[in-house]
PDB file of N, CA and C in Angstrom:
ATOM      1  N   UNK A   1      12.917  -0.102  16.588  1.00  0.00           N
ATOM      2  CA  UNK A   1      12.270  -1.126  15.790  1.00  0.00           C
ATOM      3  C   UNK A   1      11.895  -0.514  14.446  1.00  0.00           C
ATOM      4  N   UNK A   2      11.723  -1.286  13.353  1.00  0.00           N
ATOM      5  CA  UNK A   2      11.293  -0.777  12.219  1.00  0.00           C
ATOM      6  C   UNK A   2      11.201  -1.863  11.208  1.00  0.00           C
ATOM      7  N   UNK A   3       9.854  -1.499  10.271  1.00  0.00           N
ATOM      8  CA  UNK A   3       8.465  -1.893   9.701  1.00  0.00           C
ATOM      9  C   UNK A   3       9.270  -1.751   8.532  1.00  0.00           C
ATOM     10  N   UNK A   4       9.741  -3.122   7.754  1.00  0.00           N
ATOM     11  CA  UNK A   4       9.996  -3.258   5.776  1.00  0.00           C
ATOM     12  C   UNK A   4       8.600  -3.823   5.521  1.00  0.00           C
ATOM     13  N   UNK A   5       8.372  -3.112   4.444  1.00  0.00           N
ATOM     14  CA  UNK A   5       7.326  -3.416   3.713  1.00  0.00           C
ATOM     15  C   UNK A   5       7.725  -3.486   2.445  1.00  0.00           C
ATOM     16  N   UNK A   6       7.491  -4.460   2.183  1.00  0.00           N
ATOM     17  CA  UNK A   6       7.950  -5.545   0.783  1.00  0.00           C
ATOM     18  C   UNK A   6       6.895  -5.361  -0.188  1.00  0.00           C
ATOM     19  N   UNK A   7       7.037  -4.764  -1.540  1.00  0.00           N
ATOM     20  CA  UNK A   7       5.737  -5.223  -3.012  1.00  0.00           C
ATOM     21  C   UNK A   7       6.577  -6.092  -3.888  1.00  0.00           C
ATOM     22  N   UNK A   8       5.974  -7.437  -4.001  1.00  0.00           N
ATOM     23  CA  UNK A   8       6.937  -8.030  -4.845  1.00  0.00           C
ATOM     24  C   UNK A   8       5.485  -8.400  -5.901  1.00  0.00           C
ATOM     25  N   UNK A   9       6.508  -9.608  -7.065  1.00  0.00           N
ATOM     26  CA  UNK A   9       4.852  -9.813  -7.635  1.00  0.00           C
ATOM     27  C   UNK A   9       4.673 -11.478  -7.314  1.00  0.00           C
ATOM     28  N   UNK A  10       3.314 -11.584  -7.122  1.00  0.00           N
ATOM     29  CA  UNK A  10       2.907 -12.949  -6.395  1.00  0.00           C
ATOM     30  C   UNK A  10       3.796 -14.512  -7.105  1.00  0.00           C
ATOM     31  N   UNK A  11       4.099 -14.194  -8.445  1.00  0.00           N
ATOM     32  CA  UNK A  11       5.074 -15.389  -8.667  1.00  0.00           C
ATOM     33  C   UNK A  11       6.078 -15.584  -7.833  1.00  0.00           C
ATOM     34  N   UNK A  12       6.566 -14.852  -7.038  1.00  0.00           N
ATOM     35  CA  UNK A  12       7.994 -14.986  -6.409  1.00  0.00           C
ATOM     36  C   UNK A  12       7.414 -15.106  -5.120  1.00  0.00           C
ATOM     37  N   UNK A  13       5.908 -15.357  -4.631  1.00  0.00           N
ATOM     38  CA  UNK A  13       5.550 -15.192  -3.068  1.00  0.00           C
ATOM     39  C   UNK A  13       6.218 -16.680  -2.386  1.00  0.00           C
ATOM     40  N   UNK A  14       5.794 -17.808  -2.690  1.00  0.00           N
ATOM     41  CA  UNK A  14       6.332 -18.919  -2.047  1.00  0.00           C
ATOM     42  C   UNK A  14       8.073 -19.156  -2.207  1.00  0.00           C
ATOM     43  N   UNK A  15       8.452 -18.489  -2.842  1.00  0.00           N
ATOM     44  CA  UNK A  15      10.226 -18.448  -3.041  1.00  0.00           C
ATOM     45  C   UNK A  15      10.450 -17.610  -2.225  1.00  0.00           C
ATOM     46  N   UNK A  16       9.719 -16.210  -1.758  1.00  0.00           N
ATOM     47  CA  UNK A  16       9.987 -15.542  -0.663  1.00  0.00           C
ATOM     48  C   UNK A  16       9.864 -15.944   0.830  1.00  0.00           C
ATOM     49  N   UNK A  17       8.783 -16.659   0.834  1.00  0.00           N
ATOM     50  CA  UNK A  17       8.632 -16.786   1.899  1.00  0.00           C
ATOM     51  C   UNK A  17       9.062 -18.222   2.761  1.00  0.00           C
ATOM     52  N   UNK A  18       9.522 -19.130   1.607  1.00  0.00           N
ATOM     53  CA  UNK A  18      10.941 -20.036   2.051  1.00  0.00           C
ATOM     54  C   UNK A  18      11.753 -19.355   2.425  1.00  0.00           C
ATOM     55  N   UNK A  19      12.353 -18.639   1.405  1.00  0.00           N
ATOM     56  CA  UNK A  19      13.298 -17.464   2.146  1.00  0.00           C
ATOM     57  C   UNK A  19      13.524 -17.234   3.468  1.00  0.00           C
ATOM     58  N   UNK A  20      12.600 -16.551   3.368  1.00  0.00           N
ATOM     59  CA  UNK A  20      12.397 -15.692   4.767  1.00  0.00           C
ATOM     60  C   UNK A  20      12.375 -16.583   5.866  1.00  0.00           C
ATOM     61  N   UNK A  21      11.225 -17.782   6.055  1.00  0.00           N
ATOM     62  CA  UNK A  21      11.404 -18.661   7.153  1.00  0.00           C
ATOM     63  C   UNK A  21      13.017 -19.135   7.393  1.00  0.00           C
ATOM     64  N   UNK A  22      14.298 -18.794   6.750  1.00  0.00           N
ATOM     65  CA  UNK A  22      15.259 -19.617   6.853  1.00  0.00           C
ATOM     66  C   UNK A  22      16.175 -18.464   8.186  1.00  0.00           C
ATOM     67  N   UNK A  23      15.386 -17.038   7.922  1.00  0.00           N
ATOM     68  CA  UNK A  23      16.245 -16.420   8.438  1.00  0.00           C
ATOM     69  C   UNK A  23      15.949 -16.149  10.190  1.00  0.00           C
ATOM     70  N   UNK A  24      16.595 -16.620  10.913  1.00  0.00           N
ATOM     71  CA  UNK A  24      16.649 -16.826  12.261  1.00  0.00           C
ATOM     72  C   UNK A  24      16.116 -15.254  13.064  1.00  0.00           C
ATOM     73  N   UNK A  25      16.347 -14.140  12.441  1.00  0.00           N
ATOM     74  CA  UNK A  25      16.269 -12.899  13.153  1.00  0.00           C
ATOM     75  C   UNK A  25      14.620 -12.445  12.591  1.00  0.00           C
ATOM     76  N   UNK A  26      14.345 -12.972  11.850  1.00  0.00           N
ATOM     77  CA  UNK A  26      12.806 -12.991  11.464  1.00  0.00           C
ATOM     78  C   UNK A  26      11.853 -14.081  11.996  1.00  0.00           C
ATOM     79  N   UNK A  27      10.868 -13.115  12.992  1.00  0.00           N
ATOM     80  CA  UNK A  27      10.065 -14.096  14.393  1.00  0.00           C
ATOM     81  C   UNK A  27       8.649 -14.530  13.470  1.00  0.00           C
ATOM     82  N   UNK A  28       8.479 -13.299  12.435  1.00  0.00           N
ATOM     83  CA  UNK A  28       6.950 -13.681  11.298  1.00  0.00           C
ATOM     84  C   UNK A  28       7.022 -12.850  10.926  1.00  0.00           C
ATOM     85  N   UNK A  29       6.215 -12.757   9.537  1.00  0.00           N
ATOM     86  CA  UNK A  29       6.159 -12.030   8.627  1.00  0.00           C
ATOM     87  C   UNK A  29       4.271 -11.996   7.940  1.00  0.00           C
ATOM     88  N   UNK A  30       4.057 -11.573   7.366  1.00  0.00           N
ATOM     89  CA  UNK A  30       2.492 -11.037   6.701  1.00  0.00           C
ATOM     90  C   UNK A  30       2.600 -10.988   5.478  1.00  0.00           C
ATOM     91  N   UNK A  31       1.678 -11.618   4.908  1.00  0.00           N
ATOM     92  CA  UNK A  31       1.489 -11.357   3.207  1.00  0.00           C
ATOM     93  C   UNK A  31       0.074 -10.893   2.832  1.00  0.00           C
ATOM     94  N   UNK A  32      -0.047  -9.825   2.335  1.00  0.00           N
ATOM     95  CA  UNK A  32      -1.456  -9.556   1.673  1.00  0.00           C
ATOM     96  C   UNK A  32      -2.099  -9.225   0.001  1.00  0.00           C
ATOM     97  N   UNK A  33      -2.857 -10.314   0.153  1.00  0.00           N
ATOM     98  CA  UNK A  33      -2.502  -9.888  -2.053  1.00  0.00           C
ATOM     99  C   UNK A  33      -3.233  -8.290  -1.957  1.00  0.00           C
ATOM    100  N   UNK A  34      -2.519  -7.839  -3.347  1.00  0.00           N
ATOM    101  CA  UNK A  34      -2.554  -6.265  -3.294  1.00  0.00           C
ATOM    102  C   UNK A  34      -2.406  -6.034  -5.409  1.00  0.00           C
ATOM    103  N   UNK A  35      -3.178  -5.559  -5.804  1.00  0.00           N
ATOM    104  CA  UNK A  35      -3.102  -5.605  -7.480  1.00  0.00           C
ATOM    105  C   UNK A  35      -2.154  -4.373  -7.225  1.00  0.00           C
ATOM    106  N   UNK A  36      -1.341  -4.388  -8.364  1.00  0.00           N
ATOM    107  CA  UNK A  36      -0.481  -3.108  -8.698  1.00  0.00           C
ATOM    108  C   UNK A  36      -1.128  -2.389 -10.407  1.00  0.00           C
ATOM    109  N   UNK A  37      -1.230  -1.358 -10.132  1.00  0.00           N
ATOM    110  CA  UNK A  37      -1.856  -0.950 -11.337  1.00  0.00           C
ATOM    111  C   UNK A  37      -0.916   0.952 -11.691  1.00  0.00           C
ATOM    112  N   UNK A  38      -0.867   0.961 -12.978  1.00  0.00           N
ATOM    113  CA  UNK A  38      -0.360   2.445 -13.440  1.00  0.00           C
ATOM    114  C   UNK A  38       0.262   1.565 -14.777  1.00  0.00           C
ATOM    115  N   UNK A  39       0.908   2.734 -15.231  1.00  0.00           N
ATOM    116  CA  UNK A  39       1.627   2.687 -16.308  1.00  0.00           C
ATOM    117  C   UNK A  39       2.178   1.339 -16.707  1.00  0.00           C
ATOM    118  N   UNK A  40       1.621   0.602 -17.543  1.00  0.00           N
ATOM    119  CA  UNK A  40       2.544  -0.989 -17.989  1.00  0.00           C
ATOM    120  C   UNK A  40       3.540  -0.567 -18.739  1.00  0.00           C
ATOM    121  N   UNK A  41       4.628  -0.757 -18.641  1.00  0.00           N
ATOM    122  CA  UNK A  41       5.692  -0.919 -20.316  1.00  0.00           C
ATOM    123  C   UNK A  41       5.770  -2.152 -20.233  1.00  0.00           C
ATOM    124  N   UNK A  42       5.456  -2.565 -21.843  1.00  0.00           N
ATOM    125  CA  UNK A  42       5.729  -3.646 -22.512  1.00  0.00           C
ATOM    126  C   UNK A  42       6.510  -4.202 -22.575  1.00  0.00           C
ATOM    127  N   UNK A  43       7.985  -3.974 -22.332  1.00  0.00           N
ATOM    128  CA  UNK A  43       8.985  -4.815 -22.325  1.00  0.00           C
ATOM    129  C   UNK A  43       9.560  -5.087 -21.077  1.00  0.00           C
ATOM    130  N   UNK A  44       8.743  -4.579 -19.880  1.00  0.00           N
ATOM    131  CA  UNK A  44       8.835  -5.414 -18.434  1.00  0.00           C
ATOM    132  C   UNK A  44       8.572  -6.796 -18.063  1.00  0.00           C
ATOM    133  N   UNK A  45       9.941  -7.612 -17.861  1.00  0.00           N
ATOM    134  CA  UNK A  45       9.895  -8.867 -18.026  1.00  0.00           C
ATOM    135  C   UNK A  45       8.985  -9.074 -16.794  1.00  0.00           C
ATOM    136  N   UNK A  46       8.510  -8.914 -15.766  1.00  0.00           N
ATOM    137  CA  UNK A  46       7.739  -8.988 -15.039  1.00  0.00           C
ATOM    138  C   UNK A  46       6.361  -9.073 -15.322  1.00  0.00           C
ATOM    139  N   UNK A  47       5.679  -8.602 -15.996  1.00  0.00           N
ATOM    140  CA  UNK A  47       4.288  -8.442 -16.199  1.00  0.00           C
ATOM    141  C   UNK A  47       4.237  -9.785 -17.762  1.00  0.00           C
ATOM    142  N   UNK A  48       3.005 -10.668 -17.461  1.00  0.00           N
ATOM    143  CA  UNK A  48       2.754 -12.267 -18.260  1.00  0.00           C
ATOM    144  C   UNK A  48       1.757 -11.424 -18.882  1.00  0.00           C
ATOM    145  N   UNK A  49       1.306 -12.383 -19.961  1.00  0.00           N
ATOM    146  CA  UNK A  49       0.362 -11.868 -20.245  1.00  0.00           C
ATOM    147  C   UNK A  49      -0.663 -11.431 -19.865  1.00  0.00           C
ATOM    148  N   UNK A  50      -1.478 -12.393 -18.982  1.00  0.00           N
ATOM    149  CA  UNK A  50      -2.349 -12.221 -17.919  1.00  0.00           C
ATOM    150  C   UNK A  50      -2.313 -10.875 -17.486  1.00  0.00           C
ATOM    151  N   UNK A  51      -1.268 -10.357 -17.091  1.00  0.00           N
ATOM    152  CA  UNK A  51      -1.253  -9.214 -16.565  1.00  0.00           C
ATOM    153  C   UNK A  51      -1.481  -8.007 -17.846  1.00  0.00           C
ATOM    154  N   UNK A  52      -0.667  -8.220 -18.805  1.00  0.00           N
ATOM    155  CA  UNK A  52      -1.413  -6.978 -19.928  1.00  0.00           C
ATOM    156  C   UNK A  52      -2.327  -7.071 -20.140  1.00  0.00           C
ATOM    157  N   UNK A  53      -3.678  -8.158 -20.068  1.00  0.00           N
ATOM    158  CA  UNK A  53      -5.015  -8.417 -20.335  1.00  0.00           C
ATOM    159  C   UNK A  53      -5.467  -7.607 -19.783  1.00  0.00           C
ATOM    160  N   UNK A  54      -5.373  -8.062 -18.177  1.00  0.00           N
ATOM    161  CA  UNK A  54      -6.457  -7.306 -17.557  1.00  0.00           C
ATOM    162  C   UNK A  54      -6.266  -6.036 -16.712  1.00  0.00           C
ATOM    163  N   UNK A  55      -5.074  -5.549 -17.408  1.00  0.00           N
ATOM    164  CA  UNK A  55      -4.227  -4.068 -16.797  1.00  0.00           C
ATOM    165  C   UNK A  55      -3.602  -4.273 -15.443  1.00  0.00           C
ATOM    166  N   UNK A  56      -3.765  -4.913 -14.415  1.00  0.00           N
ATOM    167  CA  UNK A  56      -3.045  -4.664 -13.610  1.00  0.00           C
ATOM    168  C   UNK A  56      -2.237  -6.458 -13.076  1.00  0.00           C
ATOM    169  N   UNK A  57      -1.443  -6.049 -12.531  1.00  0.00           N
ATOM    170  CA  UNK A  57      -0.693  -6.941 -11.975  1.00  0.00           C
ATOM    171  C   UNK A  57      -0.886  -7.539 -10.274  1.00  0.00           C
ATOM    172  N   UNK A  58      -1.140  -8.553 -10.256  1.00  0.00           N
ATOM    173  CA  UNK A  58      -0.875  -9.248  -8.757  1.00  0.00           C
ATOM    174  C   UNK A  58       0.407  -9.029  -8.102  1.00  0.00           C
ATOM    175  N   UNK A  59      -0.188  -8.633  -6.823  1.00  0.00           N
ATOM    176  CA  UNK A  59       0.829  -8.374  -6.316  1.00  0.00           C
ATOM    177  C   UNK A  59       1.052  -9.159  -4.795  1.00  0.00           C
ATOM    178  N   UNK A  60       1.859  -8.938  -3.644  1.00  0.00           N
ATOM    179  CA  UNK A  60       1.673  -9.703  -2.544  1.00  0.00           C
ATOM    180  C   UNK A  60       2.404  -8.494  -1.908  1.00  0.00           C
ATOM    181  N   UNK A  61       1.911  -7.492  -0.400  1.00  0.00           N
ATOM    182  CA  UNK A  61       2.498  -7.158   0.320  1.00  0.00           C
ATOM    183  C   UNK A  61       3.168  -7.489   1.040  1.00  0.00           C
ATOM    184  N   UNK A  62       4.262  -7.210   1.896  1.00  0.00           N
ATOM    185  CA  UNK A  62       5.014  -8.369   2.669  1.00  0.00           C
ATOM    186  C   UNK A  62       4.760  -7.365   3.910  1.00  0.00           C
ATOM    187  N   UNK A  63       4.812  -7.217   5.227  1.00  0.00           N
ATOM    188  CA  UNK A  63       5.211  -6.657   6.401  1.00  0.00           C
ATOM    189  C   UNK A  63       6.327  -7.344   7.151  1.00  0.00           C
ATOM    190  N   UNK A  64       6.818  -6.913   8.172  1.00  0.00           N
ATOM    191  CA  UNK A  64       7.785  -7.589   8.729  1.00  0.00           C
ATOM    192  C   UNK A  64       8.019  -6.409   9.748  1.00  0.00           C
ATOM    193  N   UNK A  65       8.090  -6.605  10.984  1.00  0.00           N
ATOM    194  CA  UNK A  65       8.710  -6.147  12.050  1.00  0.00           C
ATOM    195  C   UNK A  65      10.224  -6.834  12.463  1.00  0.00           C
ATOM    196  N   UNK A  66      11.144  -5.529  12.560  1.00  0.00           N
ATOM    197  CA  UNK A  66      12.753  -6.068  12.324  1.00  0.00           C
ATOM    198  C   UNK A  66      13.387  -4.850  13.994  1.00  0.00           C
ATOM    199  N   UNK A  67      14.387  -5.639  14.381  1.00  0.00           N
ATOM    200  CA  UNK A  67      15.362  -5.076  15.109  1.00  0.00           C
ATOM    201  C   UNK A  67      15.659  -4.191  13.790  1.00  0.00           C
ATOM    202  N   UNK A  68      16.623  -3.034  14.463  1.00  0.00           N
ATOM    203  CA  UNK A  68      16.876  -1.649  13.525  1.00  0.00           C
ATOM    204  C   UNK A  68      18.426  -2.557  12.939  1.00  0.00           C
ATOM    205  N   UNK A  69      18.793  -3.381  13.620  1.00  0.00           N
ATOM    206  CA  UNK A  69      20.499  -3.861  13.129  1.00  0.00           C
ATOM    207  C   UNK A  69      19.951  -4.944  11.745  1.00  0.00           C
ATOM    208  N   UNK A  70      18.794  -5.337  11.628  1.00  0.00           N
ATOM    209  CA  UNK A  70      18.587  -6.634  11.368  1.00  0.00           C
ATOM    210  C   UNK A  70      17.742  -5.529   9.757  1.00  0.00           C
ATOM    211  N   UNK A  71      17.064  -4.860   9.792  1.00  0.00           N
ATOM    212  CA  UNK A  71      17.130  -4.493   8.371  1.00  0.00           C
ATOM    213  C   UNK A  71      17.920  -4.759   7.087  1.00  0.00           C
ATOM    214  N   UNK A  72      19.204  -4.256   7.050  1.00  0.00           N
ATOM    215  CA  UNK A  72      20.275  -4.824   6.156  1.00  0.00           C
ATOM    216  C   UNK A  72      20.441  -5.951   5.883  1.00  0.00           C
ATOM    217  N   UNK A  73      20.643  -6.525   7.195  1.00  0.00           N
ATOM    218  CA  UNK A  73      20.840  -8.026   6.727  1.00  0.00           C
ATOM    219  C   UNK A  73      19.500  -8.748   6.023  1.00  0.00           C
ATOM    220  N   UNK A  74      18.384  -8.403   6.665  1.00  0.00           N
ATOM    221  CA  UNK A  74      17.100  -9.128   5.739  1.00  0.00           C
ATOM    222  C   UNK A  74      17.321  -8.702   4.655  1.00  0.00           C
ATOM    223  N   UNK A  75      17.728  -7.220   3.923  1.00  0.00           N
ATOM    224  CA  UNK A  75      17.652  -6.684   2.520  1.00  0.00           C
ATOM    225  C   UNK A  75      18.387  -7.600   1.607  1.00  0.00           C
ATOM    226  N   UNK A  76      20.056  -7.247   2.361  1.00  0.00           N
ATOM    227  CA  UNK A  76      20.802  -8.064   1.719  1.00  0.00           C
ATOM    228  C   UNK A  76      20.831  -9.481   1.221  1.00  0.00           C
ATOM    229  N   UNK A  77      19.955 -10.356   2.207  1.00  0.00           N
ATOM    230  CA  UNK A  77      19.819 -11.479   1.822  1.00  0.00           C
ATOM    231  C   UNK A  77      18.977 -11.932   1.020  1.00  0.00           C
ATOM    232  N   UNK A  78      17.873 -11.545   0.990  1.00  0.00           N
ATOM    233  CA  UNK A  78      16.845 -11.259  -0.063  1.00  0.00           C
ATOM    234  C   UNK A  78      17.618 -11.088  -1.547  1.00  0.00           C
ATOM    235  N   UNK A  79      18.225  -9.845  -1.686  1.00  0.00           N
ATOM    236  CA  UNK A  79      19.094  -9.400  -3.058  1.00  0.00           C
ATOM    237  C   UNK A  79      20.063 -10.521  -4.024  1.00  0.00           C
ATOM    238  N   UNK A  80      20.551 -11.175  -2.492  1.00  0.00           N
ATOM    239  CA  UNK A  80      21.645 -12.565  -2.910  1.00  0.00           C
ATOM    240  C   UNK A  80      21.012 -13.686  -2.744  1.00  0.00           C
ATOM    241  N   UNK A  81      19.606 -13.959  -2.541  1.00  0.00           N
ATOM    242  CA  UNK A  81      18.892 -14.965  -2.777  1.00  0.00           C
ATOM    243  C   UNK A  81      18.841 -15.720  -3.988  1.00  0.00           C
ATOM    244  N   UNK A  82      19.150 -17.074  -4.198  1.00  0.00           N
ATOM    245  CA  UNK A  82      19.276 -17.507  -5.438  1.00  0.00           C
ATOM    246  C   UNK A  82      17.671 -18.294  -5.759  1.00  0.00           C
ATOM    247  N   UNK A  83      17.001 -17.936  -5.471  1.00  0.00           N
ATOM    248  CA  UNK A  83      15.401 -18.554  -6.015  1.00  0.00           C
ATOM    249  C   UNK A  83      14.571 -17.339  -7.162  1.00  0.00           C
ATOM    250  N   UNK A  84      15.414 -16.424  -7.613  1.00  0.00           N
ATOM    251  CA  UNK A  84      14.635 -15.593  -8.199  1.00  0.00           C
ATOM    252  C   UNK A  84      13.851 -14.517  -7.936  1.00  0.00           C
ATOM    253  N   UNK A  85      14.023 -14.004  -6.299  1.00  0.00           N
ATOM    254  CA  UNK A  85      13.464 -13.020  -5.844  1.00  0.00           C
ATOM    255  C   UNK A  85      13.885 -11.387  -6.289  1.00  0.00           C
ATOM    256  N   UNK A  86      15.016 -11.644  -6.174  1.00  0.00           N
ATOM    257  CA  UNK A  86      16.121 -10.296  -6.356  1.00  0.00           C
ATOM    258  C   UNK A  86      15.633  -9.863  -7.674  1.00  0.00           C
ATOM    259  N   UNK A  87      15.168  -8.392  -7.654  1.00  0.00           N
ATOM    260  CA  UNK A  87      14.657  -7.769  -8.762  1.00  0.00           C
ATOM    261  C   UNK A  87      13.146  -8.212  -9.020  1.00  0.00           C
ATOM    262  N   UNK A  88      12.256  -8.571  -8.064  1.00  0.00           N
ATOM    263  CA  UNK A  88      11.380  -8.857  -8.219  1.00  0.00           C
ATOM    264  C   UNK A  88       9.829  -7.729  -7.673  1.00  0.00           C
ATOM    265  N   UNK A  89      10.784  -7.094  -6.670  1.00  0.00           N
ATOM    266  CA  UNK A  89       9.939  -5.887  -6.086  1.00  0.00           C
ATOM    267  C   UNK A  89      10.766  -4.601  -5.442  1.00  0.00           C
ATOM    268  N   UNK A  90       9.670  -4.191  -4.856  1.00  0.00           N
ATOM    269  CA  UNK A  90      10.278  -2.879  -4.193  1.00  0.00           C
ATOM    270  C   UNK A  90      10.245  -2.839  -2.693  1.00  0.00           C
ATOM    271  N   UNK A  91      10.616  -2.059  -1.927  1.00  0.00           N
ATOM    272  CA  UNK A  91      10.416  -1.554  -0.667  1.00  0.00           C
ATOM    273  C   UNK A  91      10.726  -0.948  -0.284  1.00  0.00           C
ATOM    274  N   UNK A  92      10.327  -0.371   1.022  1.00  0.00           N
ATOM    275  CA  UNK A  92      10.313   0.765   1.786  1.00  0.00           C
ATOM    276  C   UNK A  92      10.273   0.309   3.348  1.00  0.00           C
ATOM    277  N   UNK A  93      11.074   1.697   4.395  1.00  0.00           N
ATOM    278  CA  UNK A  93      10.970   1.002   5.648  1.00  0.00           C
ATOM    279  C   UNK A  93      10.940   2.096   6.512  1.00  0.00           C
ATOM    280  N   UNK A  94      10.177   2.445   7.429  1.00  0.00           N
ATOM    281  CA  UNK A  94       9.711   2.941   8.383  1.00  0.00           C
ATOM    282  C   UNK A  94       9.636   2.908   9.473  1.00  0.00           C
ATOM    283  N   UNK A  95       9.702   3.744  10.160  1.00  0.00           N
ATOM    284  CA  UNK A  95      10.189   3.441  11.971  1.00  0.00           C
ATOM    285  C   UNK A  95       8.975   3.521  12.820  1.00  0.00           C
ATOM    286  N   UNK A  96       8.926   2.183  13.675  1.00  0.00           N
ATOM    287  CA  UNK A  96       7.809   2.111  14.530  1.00  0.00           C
ATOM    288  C   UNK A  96       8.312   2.465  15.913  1.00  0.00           C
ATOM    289  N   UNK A  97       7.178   3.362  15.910  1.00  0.00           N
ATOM    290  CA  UNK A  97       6.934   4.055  17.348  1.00  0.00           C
ATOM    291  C   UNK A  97       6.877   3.469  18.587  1.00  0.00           C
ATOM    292  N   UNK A  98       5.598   2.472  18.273  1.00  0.00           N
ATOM    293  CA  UNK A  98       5.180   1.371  19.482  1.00  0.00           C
ATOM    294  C   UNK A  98       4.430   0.689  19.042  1.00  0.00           C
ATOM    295  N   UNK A  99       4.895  -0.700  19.561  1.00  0.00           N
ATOM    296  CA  UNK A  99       4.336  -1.903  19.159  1.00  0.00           C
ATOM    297  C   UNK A  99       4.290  -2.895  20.634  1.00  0.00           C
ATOM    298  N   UNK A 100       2.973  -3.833  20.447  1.00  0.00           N
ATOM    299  CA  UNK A 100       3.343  -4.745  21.333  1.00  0.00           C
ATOM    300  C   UNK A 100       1.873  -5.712  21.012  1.00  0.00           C
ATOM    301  N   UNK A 101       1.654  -6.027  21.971  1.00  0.00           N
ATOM    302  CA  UNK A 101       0.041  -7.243  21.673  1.00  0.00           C
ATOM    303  C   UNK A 101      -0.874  -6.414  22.436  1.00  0.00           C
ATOM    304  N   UNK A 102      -1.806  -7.237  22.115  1.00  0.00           N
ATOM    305  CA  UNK A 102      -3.523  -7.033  22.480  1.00  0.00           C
ATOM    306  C   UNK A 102      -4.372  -7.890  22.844  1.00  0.00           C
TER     307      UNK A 102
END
């Protein structure tokens, strides 16, 4: 099993997460707002004004627990998503040990 963790920026959260509900191998997913802050460059079409005001940027974490086959395909589809997501964040993915309920 293994944990993508998604930083995108909160304009693209409800385009993501249409997204995502469409894809059958994804059971749920998590969003948590999260500010992103460091270095701005100015000519990052990403950051509004709003965001050079008050230095940092909104952000939305994503989690997602994935079968190990099913990674790629969530990436990939995301990338070829036509709502404007692609190029909108970053991620990273990590292997879970053990998981289950409580």
């Amino acid at each position: 099993m293994k944990h993508l963790i998604l930083v995108i920026h909160t304009s693209v959260q409800q385009e993501l997460a249409d997204h995502l509900r469409t894809l059958e191998y994804i059971s749920g997913f998590t969003f948590c707002q999260i500010e992103g802050h460091g270095v701005q460059i100015d000519g990052d079409p990403f950051l509004s004004a709003r965001d050079k005001v008050v230095g940092y940027t909104p952000r939305a974490r994503v989690d997602i627990l994935l079968e190990d086959a099913d990674v790629n395909r969530v990436l990939d589809s995301i990338r070829s998503a036509t709502q404007g997501i692609a190029g909108r964040g970053i991620y990273w993915v990590t292997t879970v040990e053990q998981n289950g309920h409580l």
